[in-house]
Every structure is written in C-alpha cells, then in structure tokens.
N, C-alpha and C. Protein backbone atom coordinates (compact mmCIF):
# COMPACT_ATOMS: atom_id res chain seq x y z
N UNK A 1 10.60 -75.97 -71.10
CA UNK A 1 9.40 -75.49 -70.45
C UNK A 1 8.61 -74.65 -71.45
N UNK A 2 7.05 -75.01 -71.55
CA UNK A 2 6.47 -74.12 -72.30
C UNK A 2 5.88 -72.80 -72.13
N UNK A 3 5.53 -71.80 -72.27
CA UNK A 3 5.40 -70.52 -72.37
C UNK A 3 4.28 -70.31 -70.93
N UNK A 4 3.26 -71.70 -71.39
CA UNK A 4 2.35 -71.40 -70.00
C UNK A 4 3.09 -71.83 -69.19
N UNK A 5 3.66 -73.15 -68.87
CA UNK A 5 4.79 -73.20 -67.84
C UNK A 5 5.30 -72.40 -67.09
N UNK A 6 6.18 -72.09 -67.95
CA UNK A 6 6.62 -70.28 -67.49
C UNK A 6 6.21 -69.38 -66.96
N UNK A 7 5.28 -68.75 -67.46
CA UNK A 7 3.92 -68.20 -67.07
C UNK A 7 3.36 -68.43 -65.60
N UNK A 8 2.97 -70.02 -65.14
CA UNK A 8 2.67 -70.38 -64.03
C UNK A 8 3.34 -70.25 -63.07
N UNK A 9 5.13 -70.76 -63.56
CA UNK A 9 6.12 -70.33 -62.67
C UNK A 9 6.71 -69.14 -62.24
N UNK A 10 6.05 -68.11 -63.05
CA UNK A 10 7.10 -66.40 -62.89
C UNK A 10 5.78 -66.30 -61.62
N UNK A 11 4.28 -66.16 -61.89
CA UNK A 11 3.38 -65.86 -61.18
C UNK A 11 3.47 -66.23 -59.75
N UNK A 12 3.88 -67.70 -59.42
CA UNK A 12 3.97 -68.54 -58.50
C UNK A 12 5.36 -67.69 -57.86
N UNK A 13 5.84 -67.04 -58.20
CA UNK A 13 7.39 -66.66 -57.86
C UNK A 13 6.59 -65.77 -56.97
N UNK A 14 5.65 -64.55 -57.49
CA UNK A 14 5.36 -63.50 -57.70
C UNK A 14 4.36 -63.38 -56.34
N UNK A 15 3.82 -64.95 -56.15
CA UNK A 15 2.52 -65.10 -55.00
C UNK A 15 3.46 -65.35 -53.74
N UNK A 16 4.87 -65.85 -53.80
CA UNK A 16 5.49 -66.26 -53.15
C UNK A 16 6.09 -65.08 -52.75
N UNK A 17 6.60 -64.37 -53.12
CA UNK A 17 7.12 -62.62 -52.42
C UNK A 17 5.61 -62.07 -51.94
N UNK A 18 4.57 -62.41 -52.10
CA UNK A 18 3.71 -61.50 -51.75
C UNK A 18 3.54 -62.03 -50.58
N UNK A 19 3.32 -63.41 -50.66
CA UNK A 19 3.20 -64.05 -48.83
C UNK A 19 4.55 -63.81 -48.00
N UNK A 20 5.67 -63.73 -48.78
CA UNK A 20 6.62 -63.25 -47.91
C UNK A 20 6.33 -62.05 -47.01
N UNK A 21 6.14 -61.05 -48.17
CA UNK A 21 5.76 -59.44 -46.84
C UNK A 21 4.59 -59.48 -46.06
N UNK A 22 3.73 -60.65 -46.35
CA UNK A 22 2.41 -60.52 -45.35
C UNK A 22 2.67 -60.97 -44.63
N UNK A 23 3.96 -62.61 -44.18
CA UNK A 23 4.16 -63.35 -43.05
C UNK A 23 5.39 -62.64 -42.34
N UNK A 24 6.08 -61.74 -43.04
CA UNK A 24 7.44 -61.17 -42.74
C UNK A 24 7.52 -59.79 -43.05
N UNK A 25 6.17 -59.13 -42.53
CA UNK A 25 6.58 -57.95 -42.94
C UNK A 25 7.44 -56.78 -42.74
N UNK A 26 8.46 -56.23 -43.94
CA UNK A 26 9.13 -55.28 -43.69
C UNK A 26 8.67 -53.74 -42.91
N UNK A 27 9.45 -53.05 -42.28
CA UNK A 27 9.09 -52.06 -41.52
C UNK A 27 7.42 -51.56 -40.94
N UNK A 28 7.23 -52.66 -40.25
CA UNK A 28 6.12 -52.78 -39.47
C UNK A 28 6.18 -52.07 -37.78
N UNK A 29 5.34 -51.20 -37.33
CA UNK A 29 5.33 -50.85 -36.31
C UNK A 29 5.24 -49.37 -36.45
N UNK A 30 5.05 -48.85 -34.75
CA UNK A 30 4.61 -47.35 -34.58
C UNK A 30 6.13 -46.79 -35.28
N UNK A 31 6.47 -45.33 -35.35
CA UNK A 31 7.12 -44.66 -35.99
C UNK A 31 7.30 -43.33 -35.32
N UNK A 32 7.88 -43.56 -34.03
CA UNK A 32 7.79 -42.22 -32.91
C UNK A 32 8.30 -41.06 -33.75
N UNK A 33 7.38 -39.85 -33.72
CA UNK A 33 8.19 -38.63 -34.37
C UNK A 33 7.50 -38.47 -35.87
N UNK A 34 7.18 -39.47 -36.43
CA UNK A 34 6.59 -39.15 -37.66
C UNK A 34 6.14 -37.85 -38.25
N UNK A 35 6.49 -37.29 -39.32
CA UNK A 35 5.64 -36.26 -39.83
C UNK A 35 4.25 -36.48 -40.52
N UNK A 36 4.44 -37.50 -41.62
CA UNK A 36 3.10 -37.99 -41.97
C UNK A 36 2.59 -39.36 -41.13
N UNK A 37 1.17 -39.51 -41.28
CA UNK A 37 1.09 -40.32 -40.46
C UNK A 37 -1.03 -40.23 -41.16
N UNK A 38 -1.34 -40.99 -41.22
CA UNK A 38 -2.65 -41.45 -41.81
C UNK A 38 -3.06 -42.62 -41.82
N UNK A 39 -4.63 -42.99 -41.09
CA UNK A 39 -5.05 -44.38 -41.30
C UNK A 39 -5.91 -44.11 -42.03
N UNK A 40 -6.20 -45.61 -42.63
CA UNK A 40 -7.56 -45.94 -43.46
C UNK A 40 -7.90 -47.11 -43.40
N UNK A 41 -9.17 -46.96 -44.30
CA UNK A 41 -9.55 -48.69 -43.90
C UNK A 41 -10.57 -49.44 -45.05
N UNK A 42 -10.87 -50.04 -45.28
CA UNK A 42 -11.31 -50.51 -46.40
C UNK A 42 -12.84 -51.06 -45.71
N UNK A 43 -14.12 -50.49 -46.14
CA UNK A 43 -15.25 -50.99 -44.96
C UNK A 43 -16.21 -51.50 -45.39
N UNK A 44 -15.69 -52.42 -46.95
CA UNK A 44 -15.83 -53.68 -47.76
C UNK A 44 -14.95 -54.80 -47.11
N UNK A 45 -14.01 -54.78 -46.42
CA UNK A 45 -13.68 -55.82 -45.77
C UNK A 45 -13.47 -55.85 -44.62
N UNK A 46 -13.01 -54.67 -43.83
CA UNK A 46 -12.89 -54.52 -42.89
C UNK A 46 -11.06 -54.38 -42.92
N UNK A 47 -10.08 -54.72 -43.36
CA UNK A 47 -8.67 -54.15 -43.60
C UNK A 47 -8.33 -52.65 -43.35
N UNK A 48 -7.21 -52.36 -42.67
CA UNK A 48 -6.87 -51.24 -41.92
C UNK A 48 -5.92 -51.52 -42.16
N UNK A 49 -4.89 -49.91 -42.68
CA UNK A 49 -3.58 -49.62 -42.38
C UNK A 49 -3.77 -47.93 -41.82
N UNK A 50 -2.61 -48.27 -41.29
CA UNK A 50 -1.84 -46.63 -40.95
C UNK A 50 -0.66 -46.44 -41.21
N UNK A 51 -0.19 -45.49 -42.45
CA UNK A 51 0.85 -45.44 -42.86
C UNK A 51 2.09 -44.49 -42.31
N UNK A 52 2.97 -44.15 -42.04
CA UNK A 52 3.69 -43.38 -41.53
C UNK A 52 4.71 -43.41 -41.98
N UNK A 53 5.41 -41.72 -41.83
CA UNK A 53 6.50 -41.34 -42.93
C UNK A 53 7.18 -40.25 -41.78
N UNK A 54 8.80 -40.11 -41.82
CA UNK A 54 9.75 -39.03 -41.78
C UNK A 54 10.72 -38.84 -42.61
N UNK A 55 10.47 -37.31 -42.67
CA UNK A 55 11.45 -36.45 -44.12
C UNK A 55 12.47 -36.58 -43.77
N UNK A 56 13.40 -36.16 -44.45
CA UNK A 56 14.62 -35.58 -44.51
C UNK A 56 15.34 -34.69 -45.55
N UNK A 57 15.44 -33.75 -45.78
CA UNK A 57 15.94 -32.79 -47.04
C UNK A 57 14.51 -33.15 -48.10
N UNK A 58 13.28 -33.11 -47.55
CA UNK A 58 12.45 -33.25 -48.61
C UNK A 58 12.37 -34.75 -49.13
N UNK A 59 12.67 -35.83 -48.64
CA UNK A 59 12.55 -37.45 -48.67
C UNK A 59 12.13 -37.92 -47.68
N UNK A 60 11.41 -38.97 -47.96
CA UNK A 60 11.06 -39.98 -47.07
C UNK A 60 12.28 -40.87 -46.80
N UNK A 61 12.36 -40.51 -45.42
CA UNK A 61 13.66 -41.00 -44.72
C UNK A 61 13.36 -42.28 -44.50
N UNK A 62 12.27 -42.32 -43.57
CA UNK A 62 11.88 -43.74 -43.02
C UNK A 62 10.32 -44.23 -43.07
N UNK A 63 9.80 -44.81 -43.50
CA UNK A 63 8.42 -45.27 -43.57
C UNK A 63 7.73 -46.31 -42.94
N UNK A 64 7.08 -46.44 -42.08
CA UNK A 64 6.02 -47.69 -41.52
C UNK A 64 5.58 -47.84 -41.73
N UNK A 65 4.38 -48.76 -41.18
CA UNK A 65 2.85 -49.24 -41.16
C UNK A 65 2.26 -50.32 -40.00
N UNK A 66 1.24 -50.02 -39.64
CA UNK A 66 0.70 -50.82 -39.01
C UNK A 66 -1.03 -51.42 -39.34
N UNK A 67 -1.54 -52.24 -38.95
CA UNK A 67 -2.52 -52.79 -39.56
C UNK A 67 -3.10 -53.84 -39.31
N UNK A 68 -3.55 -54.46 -40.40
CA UNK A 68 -3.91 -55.45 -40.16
C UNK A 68 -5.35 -55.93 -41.31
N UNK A 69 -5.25 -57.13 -41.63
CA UNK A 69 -5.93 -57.30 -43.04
C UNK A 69 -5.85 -58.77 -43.91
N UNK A 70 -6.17 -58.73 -44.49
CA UNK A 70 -5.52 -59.73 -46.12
C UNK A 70 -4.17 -59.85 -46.69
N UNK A 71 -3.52 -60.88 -46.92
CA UNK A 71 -2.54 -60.90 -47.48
C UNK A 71 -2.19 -59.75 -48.14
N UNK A 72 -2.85 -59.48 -49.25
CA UNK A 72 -2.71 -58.18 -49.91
C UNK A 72 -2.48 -57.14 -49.89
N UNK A 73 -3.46 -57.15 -48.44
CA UNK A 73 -3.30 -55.24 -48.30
C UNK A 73 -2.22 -55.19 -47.39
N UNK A 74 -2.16 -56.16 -46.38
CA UNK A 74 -0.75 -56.19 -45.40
C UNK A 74 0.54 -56.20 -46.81
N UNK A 75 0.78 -57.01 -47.47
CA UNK A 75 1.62 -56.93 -48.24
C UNK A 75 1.94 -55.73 -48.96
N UNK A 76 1.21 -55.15 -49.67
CA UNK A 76 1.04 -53.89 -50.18
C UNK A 76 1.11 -52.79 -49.29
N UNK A 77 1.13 -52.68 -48.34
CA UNK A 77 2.01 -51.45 -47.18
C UNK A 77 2.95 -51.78 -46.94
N UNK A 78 4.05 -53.23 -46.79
CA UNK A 78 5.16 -53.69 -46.69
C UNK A 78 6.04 -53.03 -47.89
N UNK A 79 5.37 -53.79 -48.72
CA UNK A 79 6.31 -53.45 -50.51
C UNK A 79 6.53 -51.75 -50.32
N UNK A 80 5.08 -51.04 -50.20
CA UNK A 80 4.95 -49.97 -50.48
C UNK A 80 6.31 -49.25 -49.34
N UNK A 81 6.22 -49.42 -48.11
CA UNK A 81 6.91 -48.57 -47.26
C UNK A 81 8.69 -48.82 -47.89
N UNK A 82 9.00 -49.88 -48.41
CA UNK A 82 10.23 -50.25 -48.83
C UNK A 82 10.55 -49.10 -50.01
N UNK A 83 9.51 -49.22 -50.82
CA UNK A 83 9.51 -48.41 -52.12
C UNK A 83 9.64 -47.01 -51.98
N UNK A 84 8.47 -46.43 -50.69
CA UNK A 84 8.77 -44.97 -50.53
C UNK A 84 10.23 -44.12 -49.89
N UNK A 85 10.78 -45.10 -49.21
CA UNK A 85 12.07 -44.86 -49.11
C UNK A 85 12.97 -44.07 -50.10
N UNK A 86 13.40 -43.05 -49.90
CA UNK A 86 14.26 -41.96 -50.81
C UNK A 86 13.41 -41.20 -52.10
N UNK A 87 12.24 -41.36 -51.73
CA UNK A 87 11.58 -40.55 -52.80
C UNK A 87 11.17 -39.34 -51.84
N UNK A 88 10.47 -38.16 -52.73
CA UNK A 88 10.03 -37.09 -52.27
C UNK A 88 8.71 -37.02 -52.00
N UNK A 89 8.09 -36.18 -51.53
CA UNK A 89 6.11 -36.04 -52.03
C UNK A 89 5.75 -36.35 -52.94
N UNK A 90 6.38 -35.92 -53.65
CA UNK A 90 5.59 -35.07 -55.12
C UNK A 90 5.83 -36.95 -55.60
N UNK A 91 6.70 -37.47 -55.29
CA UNK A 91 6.60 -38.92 -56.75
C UNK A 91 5.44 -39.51 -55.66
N UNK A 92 5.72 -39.69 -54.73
CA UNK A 92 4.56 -40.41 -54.27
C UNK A 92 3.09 -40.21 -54.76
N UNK A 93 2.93 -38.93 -54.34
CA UNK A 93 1.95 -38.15 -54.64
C UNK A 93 1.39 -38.66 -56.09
N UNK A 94 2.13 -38.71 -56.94
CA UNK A 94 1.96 -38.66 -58.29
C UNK A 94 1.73 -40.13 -58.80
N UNK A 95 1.96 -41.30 -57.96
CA UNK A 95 2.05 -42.49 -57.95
C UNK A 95 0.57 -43.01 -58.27
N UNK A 96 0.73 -44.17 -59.44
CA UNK A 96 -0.61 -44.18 -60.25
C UNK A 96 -1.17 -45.29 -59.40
N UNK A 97 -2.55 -45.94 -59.67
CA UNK A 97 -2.77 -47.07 -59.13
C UNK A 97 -2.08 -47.71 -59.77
N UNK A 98 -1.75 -47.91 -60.85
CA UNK A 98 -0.94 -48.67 -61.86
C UNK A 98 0.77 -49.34 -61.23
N UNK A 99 0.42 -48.25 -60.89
CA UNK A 99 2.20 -48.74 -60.60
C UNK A 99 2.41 -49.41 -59.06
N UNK A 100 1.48 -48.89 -58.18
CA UNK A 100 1.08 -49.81 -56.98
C UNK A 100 1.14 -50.98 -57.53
N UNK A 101 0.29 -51.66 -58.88
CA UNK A 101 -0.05 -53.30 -58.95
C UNK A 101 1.44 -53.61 -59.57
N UNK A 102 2.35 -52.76 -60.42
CA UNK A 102 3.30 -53.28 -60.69
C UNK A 102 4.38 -54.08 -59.73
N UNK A 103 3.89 -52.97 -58.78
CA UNK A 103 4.97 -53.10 -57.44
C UNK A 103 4.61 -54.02 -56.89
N UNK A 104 3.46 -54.39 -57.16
CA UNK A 104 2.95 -55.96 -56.08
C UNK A 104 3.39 -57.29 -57.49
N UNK A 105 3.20 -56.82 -58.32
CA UNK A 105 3.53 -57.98 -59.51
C UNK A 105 2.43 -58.99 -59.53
N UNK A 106 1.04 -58.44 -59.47
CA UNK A 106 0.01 -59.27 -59.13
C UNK A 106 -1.37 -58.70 -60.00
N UNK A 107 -2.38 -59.08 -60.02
CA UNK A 107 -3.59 -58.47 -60.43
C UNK A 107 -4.75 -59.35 -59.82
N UNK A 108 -5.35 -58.30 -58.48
CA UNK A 108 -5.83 -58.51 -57.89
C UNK A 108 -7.66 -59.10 -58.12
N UNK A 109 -7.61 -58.34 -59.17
CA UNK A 109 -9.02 -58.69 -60.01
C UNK A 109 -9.66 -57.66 -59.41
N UNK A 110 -10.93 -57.22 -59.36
CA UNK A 110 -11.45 -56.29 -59.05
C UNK A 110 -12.11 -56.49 -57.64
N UNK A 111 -12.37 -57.16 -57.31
CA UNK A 111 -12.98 -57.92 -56.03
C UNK A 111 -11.62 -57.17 -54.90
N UNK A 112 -10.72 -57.65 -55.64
CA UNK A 112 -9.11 -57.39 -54.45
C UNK A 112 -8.67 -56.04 -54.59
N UNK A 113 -9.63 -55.30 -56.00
CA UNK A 113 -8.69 -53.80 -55.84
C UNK A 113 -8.28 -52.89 -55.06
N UNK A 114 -9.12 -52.48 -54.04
CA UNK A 114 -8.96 -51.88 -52.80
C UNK A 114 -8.18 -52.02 -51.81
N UNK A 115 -7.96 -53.46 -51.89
CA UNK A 115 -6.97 -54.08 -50.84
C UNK A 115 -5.83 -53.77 -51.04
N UNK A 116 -5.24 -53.82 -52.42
CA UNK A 116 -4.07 -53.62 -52.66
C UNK A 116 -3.97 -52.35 -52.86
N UNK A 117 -4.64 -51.17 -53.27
CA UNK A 117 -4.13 -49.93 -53.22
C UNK A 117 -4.63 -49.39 -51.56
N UNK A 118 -5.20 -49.81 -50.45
CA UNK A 118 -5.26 -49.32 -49.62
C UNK A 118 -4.59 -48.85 -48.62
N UNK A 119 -2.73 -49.03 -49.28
CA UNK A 119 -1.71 -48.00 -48.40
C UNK A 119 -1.46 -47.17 -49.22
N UNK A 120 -1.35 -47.03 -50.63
CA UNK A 120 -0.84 -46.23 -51.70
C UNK A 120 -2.11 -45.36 -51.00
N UNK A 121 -3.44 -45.68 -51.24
CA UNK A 121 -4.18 -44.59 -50.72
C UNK A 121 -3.83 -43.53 -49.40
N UNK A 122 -3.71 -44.49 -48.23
CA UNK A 122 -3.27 -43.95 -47.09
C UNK A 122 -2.37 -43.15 -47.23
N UNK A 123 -1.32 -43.34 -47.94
CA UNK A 123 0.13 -42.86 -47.87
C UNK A 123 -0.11 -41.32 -48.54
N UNK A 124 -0.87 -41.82 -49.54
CA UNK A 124 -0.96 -40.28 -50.35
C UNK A 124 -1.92 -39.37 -49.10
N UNK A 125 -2.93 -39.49 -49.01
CA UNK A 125 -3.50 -38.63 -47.96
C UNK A 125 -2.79 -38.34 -46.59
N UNK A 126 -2.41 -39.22 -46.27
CA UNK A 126 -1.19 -38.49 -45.08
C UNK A 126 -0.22 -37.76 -45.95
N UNK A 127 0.24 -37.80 -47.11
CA UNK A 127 1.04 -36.69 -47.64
C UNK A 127 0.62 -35.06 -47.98
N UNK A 128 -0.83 -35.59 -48.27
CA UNK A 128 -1.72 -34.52 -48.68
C UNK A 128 -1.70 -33.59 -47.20
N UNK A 129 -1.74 -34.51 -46.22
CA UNK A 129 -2.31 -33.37 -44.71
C UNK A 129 -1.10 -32.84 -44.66
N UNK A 130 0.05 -33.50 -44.67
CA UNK A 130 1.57 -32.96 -44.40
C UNK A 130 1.89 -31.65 -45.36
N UNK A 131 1.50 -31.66 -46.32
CA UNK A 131 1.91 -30.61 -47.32
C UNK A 131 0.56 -29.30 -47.01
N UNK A 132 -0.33 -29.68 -46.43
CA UNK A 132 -1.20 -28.51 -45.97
C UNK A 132 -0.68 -27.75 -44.91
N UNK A 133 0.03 -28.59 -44.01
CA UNK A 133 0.30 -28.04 -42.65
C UNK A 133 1.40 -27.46 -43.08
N UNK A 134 2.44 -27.81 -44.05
CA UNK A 134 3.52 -26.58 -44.59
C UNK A 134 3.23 -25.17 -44.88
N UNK A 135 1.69 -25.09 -45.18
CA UNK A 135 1.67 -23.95 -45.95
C UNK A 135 1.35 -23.02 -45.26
C-alpha cells in the first residue's frame, strides 16, 4: 500500500469513529445533581450542546451532554465527555483548541471550526461558573 493509500485509510478509520459517537453516542443525557452544567450554541448553524459535569476529590467524576447538531459537534461532546473523565478543572480549563481537534483526529476546515470546539467551549464556561461559585 502506498503512502496516500494509507493516508486515505488511517483518515477513513478516523471518519468512521467520528460517525460512531454521533450515531452511538457515549454518555448522552440529563445528569441529575450536576455541579457544572452549561449550554451553548453555535448561531452559524444552529447546533446546541449542554455540557454537564460532577466532581469528586476535585475530578470530573461523571460527564454528559445533551444536544443536538452535526455529526461533529454531536461527536465532539461524546469524545469530549469520555476524555474529561478523571481530569481536574484546571486541565480542562487549560485545554487548547488544538487538542480538542486531536481528540477528534479530524480537521474540520474552517467552515466546521465551531462545530467541533463547541463542547470544549461549553465545558470550559460551565467550569468557569463552577469555580466562581467556589469562591
């Protein structure tokens, strides 16, 4: 197989996990009890999530989402809620757009950018209100 071959096939792998979490998405639904908890919405397309989070010793114990959207952005709150699992604020918080697209294994082009960071967004601003109300 040649290099583009390859190439076509890692990508194709890559489109194929992404339709997975949009047709099967992981931890989908309300999240009774939540501490964080934030919607948003993208009003270039009309895509909505609401992300939701409970601590534990300073971790995200458990994470949701609910929504509704584009492959993308549904997918990208799936991946994302899997990912925030056992981290703290602060990494989330600190979480680049960059590493959102890693986590999707995709490049949305610019047209799709929003879509795909539009739970990383959510997520951080519901972290942001949560860490105000600590203080």
């Amino acid at each position: 197989m040649n290099k583009k071959n390859e190439a076509n096939a890692v990508e194709e792998l890559y489109r194929e996990e992404l339709m997975d979490h949009y047709q099967n998405p992981r931890n989908y639904g309300e999240l009774p009890g939540a501490e964080v908890k934030y919607h948003d919405y993208n009003p270039v397309c009309g895509d909505d999530v609401t992300m939701q989070a409970k601590l534990d010793n300073g971790k995200i114990k458990e994470a949701r989402f609910t929504g509704r959207g584009c492959a993308i952005s549904q997918a990208a709150a799936s991946m994302l809620t899997e990912n925030a699992e056992g981290k703290n604020p602060k990494q989330l918080l600190q979480m680049k757009n960059e590493e959102m697209l890693e986590l999707l294994k995709i490049n949305p082009g610019p047209v799709r950018i929003k879509c795909a960071l539009l739970a990383l967004r959510a997520l951080q601003k519901g972290l942001i209100e949560y860490e105000a109300r600590k203080l």
